[in-house]
N, C-alpha and C. Protein backbone atom coordinates (compact mmCIF):
# COMPACT_ATOMS: atom_id res chain seq x y z
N UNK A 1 0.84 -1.16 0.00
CA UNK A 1 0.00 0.00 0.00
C UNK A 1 0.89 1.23 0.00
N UNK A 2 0.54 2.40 -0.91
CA UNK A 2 1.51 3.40 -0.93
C UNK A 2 0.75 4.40 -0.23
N UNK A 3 1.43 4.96 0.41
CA UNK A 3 0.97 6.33 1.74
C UNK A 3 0.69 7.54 0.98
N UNK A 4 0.26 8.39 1.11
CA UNK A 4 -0.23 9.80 0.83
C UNK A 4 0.76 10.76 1.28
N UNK A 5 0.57 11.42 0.42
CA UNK A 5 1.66 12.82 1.34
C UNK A 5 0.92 13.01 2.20
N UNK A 6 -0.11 13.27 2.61
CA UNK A 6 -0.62 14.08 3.69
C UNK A 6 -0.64 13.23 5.33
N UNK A 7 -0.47 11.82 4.89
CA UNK A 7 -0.42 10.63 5.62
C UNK A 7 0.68 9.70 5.31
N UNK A 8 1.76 10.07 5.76
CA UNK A 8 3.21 9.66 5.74
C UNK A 8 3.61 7.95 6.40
N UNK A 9 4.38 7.27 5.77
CA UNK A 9 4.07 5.85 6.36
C UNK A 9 5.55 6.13 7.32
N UNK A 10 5.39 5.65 9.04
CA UNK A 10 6.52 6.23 10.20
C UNK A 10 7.07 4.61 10.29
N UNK A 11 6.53 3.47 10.18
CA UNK A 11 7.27 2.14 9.98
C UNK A 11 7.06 1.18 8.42
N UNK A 12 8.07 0.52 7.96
CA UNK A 12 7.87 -0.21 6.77
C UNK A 12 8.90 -0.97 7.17
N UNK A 13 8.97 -2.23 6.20
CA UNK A 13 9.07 -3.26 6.09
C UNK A 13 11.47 -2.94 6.06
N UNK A 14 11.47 -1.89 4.92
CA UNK A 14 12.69 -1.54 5.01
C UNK A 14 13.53 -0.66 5.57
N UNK A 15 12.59 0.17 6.45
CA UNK A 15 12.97 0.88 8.19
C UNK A 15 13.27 -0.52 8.74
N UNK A 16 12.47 -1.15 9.37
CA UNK A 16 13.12 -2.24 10.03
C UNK A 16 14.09 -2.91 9.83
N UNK A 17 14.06 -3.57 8.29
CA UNK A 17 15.45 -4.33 8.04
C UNK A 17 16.75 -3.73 8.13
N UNK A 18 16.43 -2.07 7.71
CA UNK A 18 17.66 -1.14 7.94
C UNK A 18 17.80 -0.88 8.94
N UNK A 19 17.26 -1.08 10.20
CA UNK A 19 16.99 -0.31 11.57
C UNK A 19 18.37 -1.82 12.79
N UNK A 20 17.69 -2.99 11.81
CA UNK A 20 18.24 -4.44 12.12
C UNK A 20 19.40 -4.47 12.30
N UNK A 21 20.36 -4.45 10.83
CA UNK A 21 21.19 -4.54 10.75
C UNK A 21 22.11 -3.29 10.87
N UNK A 22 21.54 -2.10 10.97
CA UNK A 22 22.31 -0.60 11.51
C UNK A 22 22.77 -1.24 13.42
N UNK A 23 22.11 -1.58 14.19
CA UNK A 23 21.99 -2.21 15.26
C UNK A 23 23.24 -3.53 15.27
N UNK A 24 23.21 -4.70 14.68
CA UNK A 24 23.85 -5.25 14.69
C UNK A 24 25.28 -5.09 14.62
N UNK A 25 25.96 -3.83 13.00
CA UNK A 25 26.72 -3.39 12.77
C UNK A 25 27.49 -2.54 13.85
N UNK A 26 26.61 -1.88 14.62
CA UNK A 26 26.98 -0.53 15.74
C UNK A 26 26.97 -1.59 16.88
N UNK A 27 26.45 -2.04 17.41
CA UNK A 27 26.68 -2.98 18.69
C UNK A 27 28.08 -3.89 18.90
N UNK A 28 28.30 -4.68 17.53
CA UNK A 28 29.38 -4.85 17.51
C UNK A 28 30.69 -4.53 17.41
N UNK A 29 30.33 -3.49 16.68
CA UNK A 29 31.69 -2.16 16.88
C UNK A 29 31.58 -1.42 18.26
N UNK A 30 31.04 -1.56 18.67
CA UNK A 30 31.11 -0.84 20.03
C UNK A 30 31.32 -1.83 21.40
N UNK A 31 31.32 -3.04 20.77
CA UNK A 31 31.41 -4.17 21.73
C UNK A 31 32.85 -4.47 21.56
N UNK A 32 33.61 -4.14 20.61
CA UNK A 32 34.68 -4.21 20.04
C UNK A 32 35.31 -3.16 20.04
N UNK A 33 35.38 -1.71 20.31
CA UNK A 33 35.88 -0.91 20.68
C UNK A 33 36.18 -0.65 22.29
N UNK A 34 34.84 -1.01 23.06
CA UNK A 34 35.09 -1.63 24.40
C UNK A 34 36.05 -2.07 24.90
N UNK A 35 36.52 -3.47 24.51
CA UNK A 35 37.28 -4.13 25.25
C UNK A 35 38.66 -4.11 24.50
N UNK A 36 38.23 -3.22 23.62
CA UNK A 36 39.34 -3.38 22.71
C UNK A 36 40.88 -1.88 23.37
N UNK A 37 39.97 -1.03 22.87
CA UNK A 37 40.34 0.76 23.92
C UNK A 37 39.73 0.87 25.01
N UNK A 38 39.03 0.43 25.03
CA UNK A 38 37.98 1.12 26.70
C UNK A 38 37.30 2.20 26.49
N UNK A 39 37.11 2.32 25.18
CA UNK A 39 36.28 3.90 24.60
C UNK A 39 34.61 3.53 23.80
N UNK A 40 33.80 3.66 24.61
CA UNK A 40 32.28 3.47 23.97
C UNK A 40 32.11 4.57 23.05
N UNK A 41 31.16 4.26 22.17
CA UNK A 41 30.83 5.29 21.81
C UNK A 41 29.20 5.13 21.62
N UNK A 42 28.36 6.54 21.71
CA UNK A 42 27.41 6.36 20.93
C UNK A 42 26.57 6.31 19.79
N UNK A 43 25.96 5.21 19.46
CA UNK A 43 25.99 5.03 18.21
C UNK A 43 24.53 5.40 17.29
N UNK A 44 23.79 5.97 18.23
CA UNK A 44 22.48 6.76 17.61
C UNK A 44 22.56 7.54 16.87
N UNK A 45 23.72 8.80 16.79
CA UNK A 45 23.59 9.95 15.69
C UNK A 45 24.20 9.46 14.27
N UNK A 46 24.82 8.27 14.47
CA UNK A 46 25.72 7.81 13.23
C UNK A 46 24.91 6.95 12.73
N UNK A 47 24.24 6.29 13.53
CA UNK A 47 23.11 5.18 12.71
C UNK A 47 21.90 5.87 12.09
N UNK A 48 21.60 6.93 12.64
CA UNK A 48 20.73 7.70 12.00
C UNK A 48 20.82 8.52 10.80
N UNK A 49 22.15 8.75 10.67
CA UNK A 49 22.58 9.70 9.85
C UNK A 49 22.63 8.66 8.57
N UNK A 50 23.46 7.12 8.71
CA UNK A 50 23.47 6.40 8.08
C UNK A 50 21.79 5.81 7.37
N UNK A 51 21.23 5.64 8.13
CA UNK A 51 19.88 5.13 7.56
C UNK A 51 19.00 6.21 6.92
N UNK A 52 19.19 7.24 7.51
CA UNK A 52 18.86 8.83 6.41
C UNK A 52 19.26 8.75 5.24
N UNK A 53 20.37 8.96 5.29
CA UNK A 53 20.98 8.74 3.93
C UNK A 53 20.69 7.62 2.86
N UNK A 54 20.81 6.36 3.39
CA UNK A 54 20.21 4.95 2.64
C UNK A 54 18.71 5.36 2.30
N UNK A 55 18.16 5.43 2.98
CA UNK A 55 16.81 6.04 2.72
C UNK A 55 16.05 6.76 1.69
N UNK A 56 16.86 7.99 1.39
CA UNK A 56 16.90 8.78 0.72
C UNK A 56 17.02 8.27 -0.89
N UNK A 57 17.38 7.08 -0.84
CA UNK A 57 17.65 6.53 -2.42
C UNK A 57 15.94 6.27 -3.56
N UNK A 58 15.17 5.88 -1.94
CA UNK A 58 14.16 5.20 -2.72
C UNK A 58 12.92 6.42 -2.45
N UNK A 59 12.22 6.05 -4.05
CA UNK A 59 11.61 7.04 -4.23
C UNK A 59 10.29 7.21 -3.49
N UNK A 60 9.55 6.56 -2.13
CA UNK A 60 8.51 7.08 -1.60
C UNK A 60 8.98 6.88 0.07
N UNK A 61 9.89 7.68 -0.14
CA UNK A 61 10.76 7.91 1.76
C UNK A 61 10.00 9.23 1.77
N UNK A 62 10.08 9.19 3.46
CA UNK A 62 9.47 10.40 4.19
C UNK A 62 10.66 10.17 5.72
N UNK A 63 10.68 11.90 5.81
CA UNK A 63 11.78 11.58 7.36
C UNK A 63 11.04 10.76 8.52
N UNK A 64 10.58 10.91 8.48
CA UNK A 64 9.51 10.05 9.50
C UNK A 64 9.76 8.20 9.93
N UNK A 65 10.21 7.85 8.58
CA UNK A 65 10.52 6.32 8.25
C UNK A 65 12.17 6.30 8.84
């Protein structure tokens, strides 16, 4: 089903899968920077920035997703 502009779709099928593996990727680097330096980092503004961007490719994205 395709969303309306006026009614924006906030979860889909490829938010999640991108949401999945953004998670997997950042957890493990940070699980690995851990014990590795002793330096965490956080990994919300970079995963976001990253899945923005991916996002942006396909043609019925909204920031919202």
């Amino acid at each position: 089903m395709r969303a309306k502009a006026s009614n924006p779709v906030e979860f889909s099928f490829r938010g999640i899968l991108l949401l999945i593996l953004l998670a997997i990727v950042f957890t493990a680097s940070n699980v690995y920077l851990s014990l590795k330096v002793g330096l965490s980092i956080s990994a919300s503004i970079p995963s976001a920035l990253l899945a923005m961007s991916v996002l942006r490719f396909f043609k019925d994205n909204s920031i919202l997703e």
